[in-house]
Protein backbone atom coordinates (compact mmCIF):
# COMPACT_ATOMS: atom_id res chain seq x y z
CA UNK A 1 151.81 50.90 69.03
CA UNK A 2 154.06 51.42 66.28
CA UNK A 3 153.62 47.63 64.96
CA UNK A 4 149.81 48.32 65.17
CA UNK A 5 149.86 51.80 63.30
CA UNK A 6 152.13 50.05 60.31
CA UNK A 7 149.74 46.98 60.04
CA UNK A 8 146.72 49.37 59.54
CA UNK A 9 148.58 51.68 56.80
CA UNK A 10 150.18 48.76 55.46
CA UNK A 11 147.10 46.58 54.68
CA UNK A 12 145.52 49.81 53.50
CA UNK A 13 147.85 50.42 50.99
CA UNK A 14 147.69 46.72 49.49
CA UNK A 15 144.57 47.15 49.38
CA UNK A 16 143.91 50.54 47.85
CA UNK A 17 147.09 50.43 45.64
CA UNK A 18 146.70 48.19 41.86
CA UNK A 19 149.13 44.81 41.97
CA UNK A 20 152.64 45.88 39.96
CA UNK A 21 152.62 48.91 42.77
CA UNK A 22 152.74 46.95 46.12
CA UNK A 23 156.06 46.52 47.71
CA UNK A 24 158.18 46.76 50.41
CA UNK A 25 159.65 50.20 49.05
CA UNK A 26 156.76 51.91 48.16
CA UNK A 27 155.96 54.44 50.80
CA UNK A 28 152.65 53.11 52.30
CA UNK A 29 152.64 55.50 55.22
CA UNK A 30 151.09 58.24 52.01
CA UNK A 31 148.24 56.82 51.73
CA UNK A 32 146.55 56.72 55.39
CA UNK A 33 148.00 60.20 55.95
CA UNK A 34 147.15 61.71 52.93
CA UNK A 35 143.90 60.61 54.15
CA UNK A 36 144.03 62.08 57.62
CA UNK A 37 145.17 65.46 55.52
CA UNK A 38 142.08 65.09 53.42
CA UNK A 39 140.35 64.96 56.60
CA UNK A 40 141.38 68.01 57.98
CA UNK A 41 141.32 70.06 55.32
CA UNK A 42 137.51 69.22 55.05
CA UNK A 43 137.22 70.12 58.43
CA UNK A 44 138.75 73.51 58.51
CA UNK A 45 136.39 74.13 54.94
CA UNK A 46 133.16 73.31 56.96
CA UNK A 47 134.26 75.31 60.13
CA UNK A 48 134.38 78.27 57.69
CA UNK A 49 131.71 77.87 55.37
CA UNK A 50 129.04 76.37 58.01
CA UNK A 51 129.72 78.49 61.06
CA UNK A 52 126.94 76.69 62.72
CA UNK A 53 128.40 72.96 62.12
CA UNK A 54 132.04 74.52 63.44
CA UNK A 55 131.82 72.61 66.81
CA UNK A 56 131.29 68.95 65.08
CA UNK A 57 134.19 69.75 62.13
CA UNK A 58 136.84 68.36 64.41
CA UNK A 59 135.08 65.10 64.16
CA UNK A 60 135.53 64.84 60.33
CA UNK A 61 139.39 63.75 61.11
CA UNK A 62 138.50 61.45 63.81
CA UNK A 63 136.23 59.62 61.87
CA UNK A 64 138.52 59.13 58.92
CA UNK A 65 140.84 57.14 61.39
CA UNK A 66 138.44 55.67 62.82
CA UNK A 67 137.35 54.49 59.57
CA UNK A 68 140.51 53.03 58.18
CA UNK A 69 141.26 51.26 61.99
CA UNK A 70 137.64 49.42 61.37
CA UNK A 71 139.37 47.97 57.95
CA UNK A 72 142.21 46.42 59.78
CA UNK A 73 140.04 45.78 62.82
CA UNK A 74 136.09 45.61 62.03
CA UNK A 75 135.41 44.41 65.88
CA UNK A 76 136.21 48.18 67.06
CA UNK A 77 132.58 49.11 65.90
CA UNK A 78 131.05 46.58 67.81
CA UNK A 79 132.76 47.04 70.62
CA UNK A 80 131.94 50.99 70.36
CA UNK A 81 128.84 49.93 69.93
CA UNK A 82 128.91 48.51 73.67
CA UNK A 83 130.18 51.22 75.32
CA UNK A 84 127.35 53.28 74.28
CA UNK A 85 125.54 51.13 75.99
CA UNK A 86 125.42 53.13 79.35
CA UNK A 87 124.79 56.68 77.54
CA UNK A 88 121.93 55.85 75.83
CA UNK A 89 119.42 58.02 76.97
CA UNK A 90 116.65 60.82 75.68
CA UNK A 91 117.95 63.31 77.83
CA UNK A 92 121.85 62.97 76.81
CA UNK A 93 123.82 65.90 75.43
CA UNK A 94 124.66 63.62 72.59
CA UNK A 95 121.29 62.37 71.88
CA UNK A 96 119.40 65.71 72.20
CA UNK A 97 122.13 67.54 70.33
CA UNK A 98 121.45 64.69 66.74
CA UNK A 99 117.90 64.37 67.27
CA UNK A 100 116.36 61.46 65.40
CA UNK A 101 119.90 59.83 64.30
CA UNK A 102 121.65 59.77 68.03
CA UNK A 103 124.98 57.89 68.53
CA UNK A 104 123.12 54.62 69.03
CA UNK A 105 121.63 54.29 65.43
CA UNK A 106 124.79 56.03 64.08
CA UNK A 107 126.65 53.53 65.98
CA UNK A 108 124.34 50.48 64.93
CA UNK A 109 124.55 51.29 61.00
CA UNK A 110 128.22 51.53 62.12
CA UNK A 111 128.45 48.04 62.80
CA UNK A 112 125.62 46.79 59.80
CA UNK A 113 127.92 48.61 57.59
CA UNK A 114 131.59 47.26 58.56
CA UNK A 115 130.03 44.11 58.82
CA UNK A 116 128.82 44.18 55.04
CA UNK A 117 131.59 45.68 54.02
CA UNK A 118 133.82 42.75 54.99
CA UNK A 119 131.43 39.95 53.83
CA UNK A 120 130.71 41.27 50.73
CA UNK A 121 133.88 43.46 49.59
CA UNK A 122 136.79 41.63 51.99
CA UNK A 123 135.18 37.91 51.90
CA UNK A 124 135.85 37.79 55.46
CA UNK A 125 134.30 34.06 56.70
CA UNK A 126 130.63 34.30 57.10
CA UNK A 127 128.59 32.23 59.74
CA UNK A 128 124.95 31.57 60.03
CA UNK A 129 122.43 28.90 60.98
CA UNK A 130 125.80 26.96 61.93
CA UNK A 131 124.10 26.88 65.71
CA UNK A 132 120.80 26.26 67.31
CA UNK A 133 120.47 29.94 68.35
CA UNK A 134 120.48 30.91 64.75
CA UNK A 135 117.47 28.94 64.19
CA UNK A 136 115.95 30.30 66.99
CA UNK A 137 116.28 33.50 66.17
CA UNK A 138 115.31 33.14 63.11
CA UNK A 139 112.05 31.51 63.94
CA UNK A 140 111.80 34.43 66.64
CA UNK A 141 111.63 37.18 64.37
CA UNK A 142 109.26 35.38 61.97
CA UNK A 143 106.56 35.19 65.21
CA UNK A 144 107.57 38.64 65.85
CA UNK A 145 106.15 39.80 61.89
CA UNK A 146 103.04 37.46 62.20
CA UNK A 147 101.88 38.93 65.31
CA UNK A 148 101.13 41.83 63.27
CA UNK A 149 98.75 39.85 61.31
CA UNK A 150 96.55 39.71 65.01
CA UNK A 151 97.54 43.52 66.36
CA UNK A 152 94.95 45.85 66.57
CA UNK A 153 97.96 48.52 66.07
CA UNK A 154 100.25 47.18 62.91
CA UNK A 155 101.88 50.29 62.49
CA UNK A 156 102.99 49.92 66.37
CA UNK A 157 103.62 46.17 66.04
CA UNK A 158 106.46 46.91 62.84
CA UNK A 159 108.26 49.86 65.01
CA UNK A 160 108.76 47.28 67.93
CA UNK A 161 109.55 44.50 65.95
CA UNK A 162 112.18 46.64 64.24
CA UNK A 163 113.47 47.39 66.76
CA UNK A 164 114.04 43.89 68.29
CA UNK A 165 114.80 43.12 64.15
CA UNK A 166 118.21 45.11 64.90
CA UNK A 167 119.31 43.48 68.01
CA UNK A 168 119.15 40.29 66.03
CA UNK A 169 121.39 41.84 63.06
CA UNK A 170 123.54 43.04 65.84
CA UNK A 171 124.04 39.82 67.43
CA UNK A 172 124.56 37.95 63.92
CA UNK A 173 127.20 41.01 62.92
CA UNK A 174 128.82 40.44 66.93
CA UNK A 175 129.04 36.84 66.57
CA UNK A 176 131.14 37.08 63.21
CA UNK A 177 133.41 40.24 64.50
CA UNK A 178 134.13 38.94 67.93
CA UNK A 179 136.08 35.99 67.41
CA UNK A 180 139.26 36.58 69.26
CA UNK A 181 140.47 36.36 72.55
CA UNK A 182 141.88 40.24 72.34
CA UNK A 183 137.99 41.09 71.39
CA UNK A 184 136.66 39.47 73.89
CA UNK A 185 139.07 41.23 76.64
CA UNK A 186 138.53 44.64 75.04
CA UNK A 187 134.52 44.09 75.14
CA UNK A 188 134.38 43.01 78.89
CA UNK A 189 136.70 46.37 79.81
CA UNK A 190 134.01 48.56 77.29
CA UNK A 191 131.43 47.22 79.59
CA UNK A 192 133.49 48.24 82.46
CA UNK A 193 135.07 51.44 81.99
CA UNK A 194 131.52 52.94 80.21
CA UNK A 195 129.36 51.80 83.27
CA UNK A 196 131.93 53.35 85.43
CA UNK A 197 131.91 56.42 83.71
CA UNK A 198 128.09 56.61 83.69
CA UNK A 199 128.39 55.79 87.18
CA UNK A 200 130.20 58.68 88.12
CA UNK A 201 128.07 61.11 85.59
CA UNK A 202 124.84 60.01 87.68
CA UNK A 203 126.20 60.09 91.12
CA UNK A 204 127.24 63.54 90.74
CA UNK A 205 123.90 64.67 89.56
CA UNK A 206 122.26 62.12 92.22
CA UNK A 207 124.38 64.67 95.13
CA UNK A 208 123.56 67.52 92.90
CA UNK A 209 119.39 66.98 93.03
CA UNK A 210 119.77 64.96 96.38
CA UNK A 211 121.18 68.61 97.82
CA UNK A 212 118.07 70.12 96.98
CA UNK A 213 115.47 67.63 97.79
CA UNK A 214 116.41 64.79 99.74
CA UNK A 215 113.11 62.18 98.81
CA UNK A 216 113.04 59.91 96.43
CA UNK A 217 116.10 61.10 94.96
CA UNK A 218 118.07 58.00 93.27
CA UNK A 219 121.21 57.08 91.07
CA UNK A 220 120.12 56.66 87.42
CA UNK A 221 123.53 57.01 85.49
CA UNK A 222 123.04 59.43 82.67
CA UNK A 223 119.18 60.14 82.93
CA UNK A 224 118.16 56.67 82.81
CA UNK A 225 115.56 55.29 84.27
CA UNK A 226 117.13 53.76 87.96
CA UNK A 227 115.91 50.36 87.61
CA UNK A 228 116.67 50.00 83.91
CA UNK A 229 120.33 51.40 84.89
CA UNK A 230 121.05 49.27 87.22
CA UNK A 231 120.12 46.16 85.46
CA UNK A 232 122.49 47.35 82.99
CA UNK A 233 125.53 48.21 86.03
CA UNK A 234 124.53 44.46 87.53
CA UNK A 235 125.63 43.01 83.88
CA UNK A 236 128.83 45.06 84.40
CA UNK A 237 129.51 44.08 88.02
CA UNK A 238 129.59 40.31 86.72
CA UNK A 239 131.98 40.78 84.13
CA UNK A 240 133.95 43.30 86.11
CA UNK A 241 134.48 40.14 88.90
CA UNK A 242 135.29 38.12 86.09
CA UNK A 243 137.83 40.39 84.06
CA UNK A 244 139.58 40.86 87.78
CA UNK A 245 140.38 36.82 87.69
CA UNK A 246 142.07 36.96 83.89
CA UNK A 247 144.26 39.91 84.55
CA UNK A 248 147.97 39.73 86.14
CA UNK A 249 149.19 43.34 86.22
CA UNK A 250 148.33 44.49 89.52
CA UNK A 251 147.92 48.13 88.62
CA UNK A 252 145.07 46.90 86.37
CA UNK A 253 143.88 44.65 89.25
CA UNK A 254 143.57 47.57 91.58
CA UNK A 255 142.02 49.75 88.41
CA UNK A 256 139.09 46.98 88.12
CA UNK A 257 138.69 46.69 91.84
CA UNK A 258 137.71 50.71 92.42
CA UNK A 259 135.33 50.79 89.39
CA UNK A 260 133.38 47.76 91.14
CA UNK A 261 133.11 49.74 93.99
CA UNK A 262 131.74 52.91 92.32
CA UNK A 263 129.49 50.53 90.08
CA UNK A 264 128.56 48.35 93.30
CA UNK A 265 127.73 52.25 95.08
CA UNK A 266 125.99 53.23 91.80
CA UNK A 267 123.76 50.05 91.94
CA UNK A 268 122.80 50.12 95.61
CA UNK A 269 121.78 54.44 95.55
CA UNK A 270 119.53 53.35 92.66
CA UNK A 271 117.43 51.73 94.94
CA UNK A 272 116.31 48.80 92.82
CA UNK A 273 115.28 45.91 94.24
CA UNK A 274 115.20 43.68 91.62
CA UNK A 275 118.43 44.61 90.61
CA UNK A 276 120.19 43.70 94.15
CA UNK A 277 118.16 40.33 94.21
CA UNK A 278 119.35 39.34 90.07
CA UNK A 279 123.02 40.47 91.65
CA UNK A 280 122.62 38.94 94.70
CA UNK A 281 121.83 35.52 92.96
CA UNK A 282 124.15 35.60 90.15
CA UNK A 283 126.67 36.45 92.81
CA UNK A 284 125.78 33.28 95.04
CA UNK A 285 126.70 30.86 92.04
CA UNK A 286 130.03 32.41 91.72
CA UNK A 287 130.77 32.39 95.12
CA UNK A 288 129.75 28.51 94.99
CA UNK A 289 131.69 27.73 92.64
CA UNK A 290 134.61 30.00 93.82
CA UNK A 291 137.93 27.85 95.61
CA UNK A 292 138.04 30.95 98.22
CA UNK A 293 133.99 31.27 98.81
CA UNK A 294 134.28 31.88 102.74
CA UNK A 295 136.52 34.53 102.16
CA UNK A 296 134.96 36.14 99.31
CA UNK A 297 131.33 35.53 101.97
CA UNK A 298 133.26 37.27 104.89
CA UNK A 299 134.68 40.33 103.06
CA UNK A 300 130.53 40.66 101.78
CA UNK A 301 129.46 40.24 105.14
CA UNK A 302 131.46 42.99 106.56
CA UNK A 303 131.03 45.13 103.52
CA UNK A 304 126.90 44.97 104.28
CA UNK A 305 127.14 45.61 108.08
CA UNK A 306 129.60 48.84 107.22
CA UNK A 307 127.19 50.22 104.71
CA UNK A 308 123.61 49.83 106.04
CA UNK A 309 124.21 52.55 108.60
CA UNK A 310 125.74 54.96 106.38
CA UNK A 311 123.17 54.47 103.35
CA UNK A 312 121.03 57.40 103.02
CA UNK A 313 118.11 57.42 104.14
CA UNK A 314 115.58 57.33 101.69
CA UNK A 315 117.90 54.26 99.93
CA UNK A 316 117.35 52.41 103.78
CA UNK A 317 113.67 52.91 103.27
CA UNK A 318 113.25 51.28 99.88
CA UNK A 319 115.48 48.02 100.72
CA UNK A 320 114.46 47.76 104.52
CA UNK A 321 111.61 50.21 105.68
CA UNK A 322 110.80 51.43 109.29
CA UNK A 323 112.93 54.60 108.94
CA UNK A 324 110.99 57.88 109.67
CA UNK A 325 110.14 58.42 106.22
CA UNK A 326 108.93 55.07 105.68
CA UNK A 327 105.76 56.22 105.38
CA UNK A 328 106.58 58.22 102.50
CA UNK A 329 106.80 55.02 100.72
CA UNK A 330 104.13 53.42 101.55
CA UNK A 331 100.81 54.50 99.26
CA UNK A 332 103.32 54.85 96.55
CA UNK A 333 104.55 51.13 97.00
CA UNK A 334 100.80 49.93 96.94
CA UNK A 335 100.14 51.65 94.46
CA UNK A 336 102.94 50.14 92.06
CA UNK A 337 101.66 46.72 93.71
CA UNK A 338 98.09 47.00 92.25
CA UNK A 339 99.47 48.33 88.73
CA UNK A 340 101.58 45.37 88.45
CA UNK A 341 99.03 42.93 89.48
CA UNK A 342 96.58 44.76 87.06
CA UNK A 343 99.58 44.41 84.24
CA UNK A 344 99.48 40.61 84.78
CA UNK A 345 95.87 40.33 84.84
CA UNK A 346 95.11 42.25 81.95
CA UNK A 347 97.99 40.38 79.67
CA UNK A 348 96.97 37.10 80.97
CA UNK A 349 93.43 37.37 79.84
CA UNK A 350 94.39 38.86 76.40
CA UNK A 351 97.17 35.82 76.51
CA UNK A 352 94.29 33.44 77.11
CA UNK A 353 92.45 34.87 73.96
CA UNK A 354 95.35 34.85 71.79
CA UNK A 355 97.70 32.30 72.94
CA UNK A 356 99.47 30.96 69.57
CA UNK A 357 100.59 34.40 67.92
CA UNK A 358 99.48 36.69 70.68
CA UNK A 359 98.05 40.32 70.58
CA UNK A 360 100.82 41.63 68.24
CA UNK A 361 104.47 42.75 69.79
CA UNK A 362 104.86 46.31 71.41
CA UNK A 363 100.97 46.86 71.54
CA UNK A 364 100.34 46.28 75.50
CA UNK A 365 101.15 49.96 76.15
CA UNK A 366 98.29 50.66 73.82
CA UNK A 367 96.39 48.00 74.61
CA UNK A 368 96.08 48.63 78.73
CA UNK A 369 94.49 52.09 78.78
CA UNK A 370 91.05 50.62 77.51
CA UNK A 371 91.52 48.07 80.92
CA UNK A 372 89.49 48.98 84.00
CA UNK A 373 93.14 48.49 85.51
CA UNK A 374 94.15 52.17 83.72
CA UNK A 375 92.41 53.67 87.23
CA UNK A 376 95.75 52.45 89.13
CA UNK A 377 98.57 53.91 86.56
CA UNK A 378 99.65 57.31 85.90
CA UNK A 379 97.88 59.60 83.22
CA UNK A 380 100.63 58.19 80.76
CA UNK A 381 100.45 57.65 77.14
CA UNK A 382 102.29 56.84 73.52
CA UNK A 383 105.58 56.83 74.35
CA UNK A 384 105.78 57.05 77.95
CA UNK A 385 104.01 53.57 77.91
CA UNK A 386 106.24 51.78 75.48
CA UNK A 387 107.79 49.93 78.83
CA UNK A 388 104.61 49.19 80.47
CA UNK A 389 104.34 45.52 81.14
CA UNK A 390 107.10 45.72 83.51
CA UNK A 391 108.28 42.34 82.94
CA UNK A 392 109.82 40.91 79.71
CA UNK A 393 108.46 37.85 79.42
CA UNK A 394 104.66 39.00 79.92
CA UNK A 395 105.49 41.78 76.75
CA UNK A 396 106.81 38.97 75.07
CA UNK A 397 103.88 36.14 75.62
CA UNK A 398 101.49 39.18 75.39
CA UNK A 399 102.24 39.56 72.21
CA UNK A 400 104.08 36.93 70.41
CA UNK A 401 101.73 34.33 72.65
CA UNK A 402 103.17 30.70 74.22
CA UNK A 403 105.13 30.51 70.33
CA UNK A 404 107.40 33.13 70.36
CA UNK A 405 107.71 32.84 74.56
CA UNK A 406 109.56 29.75 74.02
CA UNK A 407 111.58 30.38 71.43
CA UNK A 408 112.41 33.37 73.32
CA UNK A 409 113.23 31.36 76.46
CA UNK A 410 114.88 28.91 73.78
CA UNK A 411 117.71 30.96 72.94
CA UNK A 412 118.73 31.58 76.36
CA UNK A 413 118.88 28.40 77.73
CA UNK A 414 120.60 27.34 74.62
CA UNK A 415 123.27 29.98 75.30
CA UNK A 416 123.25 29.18 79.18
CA UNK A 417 124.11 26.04 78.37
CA UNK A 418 127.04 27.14 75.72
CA UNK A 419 128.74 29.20 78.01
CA UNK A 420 128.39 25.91 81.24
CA UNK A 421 130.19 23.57 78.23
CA UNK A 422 132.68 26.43 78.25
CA UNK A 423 132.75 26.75 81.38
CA UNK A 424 134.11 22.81 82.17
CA UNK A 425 136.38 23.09 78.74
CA UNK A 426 138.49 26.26 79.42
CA UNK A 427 140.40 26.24 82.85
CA UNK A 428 139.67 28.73 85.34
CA UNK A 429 141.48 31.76 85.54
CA UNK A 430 142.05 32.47 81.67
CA UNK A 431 140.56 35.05 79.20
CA UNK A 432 137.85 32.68 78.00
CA UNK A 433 136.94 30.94 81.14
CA UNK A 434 136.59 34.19 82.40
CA UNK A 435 134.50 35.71 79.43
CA UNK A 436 132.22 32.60 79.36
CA UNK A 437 131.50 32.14 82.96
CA UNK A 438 130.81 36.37 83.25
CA UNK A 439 128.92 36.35 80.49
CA UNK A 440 126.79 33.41 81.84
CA UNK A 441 125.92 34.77 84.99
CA UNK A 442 125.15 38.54 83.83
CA UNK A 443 122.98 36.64 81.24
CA UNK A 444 121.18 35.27 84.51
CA UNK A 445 120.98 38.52 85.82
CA UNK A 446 119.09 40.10 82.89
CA UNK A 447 116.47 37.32 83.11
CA UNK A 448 115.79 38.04 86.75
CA UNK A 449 115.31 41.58 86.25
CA UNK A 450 113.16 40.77 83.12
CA UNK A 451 110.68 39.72 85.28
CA UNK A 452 110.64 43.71 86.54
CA UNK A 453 111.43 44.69 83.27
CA UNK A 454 110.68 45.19 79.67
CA UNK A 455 113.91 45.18 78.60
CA UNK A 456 114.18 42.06 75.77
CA UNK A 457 115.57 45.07 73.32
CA UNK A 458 118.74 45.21 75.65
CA UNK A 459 122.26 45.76 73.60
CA UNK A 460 123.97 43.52 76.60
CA UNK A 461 121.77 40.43 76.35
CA UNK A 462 122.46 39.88 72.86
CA UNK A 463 126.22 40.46 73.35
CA UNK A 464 126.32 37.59 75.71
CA UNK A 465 124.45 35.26 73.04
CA UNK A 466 126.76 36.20 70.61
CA UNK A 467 130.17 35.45 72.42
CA UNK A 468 128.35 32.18 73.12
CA UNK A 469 128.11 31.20 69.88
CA UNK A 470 131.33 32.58 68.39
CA UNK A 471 133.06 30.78 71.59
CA UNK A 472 131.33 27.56 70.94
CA UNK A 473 132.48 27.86 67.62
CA UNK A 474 136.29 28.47 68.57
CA UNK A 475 136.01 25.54 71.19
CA UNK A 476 134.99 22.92 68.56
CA UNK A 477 137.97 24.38 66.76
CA UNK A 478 140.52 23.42 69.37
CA UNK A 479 138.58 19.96 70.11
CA UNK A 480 139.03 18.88 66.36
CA UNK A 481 142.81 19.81 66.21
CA UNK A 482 143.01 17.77 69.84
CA UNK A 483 141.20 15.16 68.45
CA UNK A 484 143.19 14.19 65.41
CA UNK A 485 145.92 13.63 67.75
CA UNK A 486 144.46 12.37 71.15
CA UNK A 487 141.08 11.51 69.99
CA UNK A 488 140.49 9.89 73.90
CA UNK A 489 141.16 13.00 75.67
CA UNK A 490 138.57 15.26 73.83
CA UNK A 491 135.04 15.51 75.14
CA UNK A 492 132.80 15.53 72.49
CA UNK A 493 129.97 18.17 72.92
C-alpha cells in the first residue's frame, strides 16, 4: 500500500514540478497532500457558506484523490464506471438526489475525460480501427445517424442514437484503459461485489413488500426492472464462476462462492424466465467444457431438487405453474403473449417497408401506439415505452433495417470468436483464460435475453467487446515475441 501511495505522489510530482526541481530529495509527498489540504479546506468553506450543499462537501476531498489516483491509474474510472452498473436506476437515492446529471453520466464523462486527458496531454498509446470490431462499430453508428434521415421522429431518433453513441466511446475509452491483467481481475470482482450488493439491497426490499402483499412480488435489485436485473446478475454469475477458477487464496474462494449464492437467489426470486434459460445455457457450455462436469451436474442437481419446494410460491408459479395461485397468472401471461406477438408483427411489417435503413432507431415506442396491436398493451406512453419491442434485435432491425442488424450481429460474433482464440491460447485456470472464457459466455447470455429484451444500450455488453479486443491485442503481443524465437510453436491467428 505504501509502494502504491509513493508511485501516485511520486509521478505527480514529476509531473507537476518544472525539470531542474525533480529529484530524489525533493519532498514529493507536498504536493498530493497539499492537495488533499486544498481539498478540505474547500469543503469546510462550502459546508459553511452553502448550508444546503453541507451533506455533499465531504465529497470535495474524496474526489481530489480520486482524481490524482486516475493520473497514475486511468483504468479506476472505467472500472467505477462498472460497478455502477447495478445501481443505475430512476428510483435510486443517488439518481433522484442529482437529477438530470446522476452518477452514470457523471461517471461516463468520468471516463471520456481521463481518457482524453491521457491521449492528448500524457500521449498514452492510442488504438483504433486496429480490429474488425472497430470497423464495425464504426459503420454501426453511421446506420444509426442515417436512420434519422427515414424517422418520422428525428428528434427521438438523435436521443437514442446518443445514447448508443456513448456506449461506443465507452467501449473505445475501455479497450485502451483495460490492458492489464490487474484490470482485468479488478473489473470481473466490480462486476461481482456491485451485483452482490444490489442483490442484497433488493432482497431486503423484495421481504419488505413481499410482507405486505405476497403476489407478484419479485427481486429487482435496486428498483430495476426484474427481468432487466437479472440479465444484468446472469452476466455476473458467469464471471463470478470464472473469477472462482483464477483465484488461490481460499478465503477469497469462499468470499466468491457466497456472493454466487446470493446472486444465484437474487436471479431465481426475480422470476425471469429468460434469464434462467440465457444462464441455464451459458452454464451448459461451461460445464461441457469443464474436466469435473459430473460433479459440477450433481451438486446442480441436488441444488434444484432442495430449492423447488422451498421457493415461494408465487416464484413456483411463474417457472412451473399448477400451484393454487396459478390462476393468478394466467390472463396476465396471455396477455403479455398477444403484446409480444403484436410487437413482432407490427415491426416486421414496418421492417418489410423499410428494410435497408429501417424506420429510424428508438422510434418503435412511438411508432406502436398508432398499431391496432395498442388494444393489447398498457395505457403507456413517452418514456414508459422507450423499452417496448421487448427484444433487441427487433429494436435494432426495426429501425436500423437488415444493414445495421448485421453489423450489429457482426460485432458479436467477431468478439465471440476473439475470446474462443483466447480461449485455446491461454491455459485454463489463469487470469486471462478465465477473463476471456467468462466474458464469452456472459456475452452469450446477453444475446439470449436480447431476444426478451431491449437492452443493446447495456454498459456490460460493451465491456466484454472491449476486453476482447484489448486481449486480442495483448495475445498477438506474446505470439510475436514467441515467434522470433520458436517461430514453429506459435499459432498464427
Amino acid at each position: 500500500m505504501a509502494s502504491a501511495v509513493q508511485q501516485v505522489t511520486q509521478q505527480f510530482t514529476q509531473w507537476m514540478l518544472p525539470p531542474p526541481q525533480r529529484g530524489q530529495n525533493f519532498p514529493w509527498y507536498l504536493v498530493p497532500a497539499g492537495l488533499v489540504v486544498m481539498g478540505c479546506i474547500a469543503a469546510v468553506g462550502v459546508a459553511v457558506a452553502l448550508p444546503s450543499y453541507a451533506i455533499v462537501a465531504p465529497l470535495i476531498p474524496v474526489a481530489v484523490i480520486l482524481l490524482m489516483l486516475l493520473f497514475v491509474r486511468p483504468e479506476i474510472a472505467v472500472i467505477l464506471s462498472v460497478a455502477y452498473v447495478p445501481f443505475e436506476s430512476d428510483k435510486f437515492i443517488l439518481n433522484t438526489a442529482l437529477g438530470a446529471f446522476g452518477p452514470s453520466k457523471i461517471l461516463g464523462g468520468l471516463v471520456l475525460a481521463v481518457f482524453f486527458f491521457h491521449v492528448v496531454v500524457r500521449r498514452r498509446p492510442f488504438r483504433l480501427l486496429d480490429d474488425t470490431q472497430d470497423l464495425l462499430i464504426m459503420l454501426l453508428a453511421a446506420v444509426l445517424l442515417f436512420s434519422g434521415l427515414e424517422s418520422d421522429f428525428p428528434t427521438k431518433t438523435m436521443d437514442s442514437t446518443s445514447r448508443l453513441l456513448r456506449m461506443f466511446l465507452f467501449y473505445l475509452a475501455a479497450k485502451n484503459l483495460l490492458t492489464t491483467p490487474r484490470s482485468m481481475r479488478l473489473t470481473m470482482w466490480a462486476m461481482l461485489i456491485s451485483s452482490t450488493i444490489a442483490t442484497v439491497i433488493g432482497i431486503t426490499e423484495y421481504q419488505r413488500v413481499n410482507s405486505i402483499r405476497n403476489y407478484d412480488v419479485r427481486v429487482g435489485g435496486v428498483y430495476q426492472d426484474p427481468n432487466d436485473y437479472a440479465a444484468l446478475i446472469v452476466m455476473a454469475v458467469i464471471v463470478g464462476v470464472h473469477l472462482l477458477e483464477a483465484t488461490r487464496p481460499y478465503w477469497l474462494k469462499f468470499s466468491i462462492v457466497s456472493a454466487l449464492g446470493v446472486l444465484m437467489t437474487g436471479v431465481v426470486l426475480s422470476g425471469s424466465r429468460g434469464a434462467l434459460l440465457a444462464l441455464g445455457l451459458a452454464m451448459a457450455v461451461f460445464i461441457i467444457r469443464h474436466p469435473r462436469w459430473r460433479l459440477i451436474v450433481a451438486v446442480l442437481a441436488v441444488s434444484v431438487v432442495i430449492a423447488i419446494p422451498i421457493l415461494p410460491e408465487n416464484i413456483r408459479a411463474r417457472f412451473l405453474g399448477g400451484s393454487d395461485v396459478d390462476a393468478l397468472y394466467t390472463e396476465t401471461a396471455e396477455d403479455s403473449v398477444q403484446r409480444r406477438t403484436g410487437y413482432v408483427v407490427f415491426g416486421t411489417d414496418v421492417i418489410a417497408g423499410n428494410p435497408v435503413l429501417g424506420a429510424g432507431y428508438g422510434t418503435f415506442a412511438l411508432m406502436f401506439p398508432r398499431s391496432e396491436f395498442i388494444k393489447y398493451d398498457n395505457p403507456l406512453t413517452g418514456k414508459d415505452r422507450f423499452r417496448l419491442a421487448h427484444n433487441a434485435y427487433l429494436e435494432i432491425t426495426f429501425g436500423t433495417g437488415f444493414v445495421g442488424l448485421a453489423l450489429y450481429l457482426g460485432i458479436f460474433f467477431v468478439t465471440l470468436r476473439d475470446m474462443e482464440h483466447l480461449n485455446r491460447w491461454y491455459r485454463r485456470g489463469t487470469l486471462k483464460w478465465s477473463a476471456a472464457n467468462g466474458f464469452q459466455l456472459g456475452l452469450v447470455s446477453l444475446m439470449i435475453s436480447s431476444f426478451f429484451l431491449s437492452i443493446e444500450h447495456f454498459n456490460y455488453t460493451w465491456i466484454a467487446v472491449a476486453l476482447s479486443s484489448s486481449m486480442m491485442y495483448q495475445m498477438r503481443y506474446e505470439q510475436s515475441l514467441l515467434r522470433e524465437t520458436n517461430p514453429t510453436t506459435v499459432m498464427d491467428l
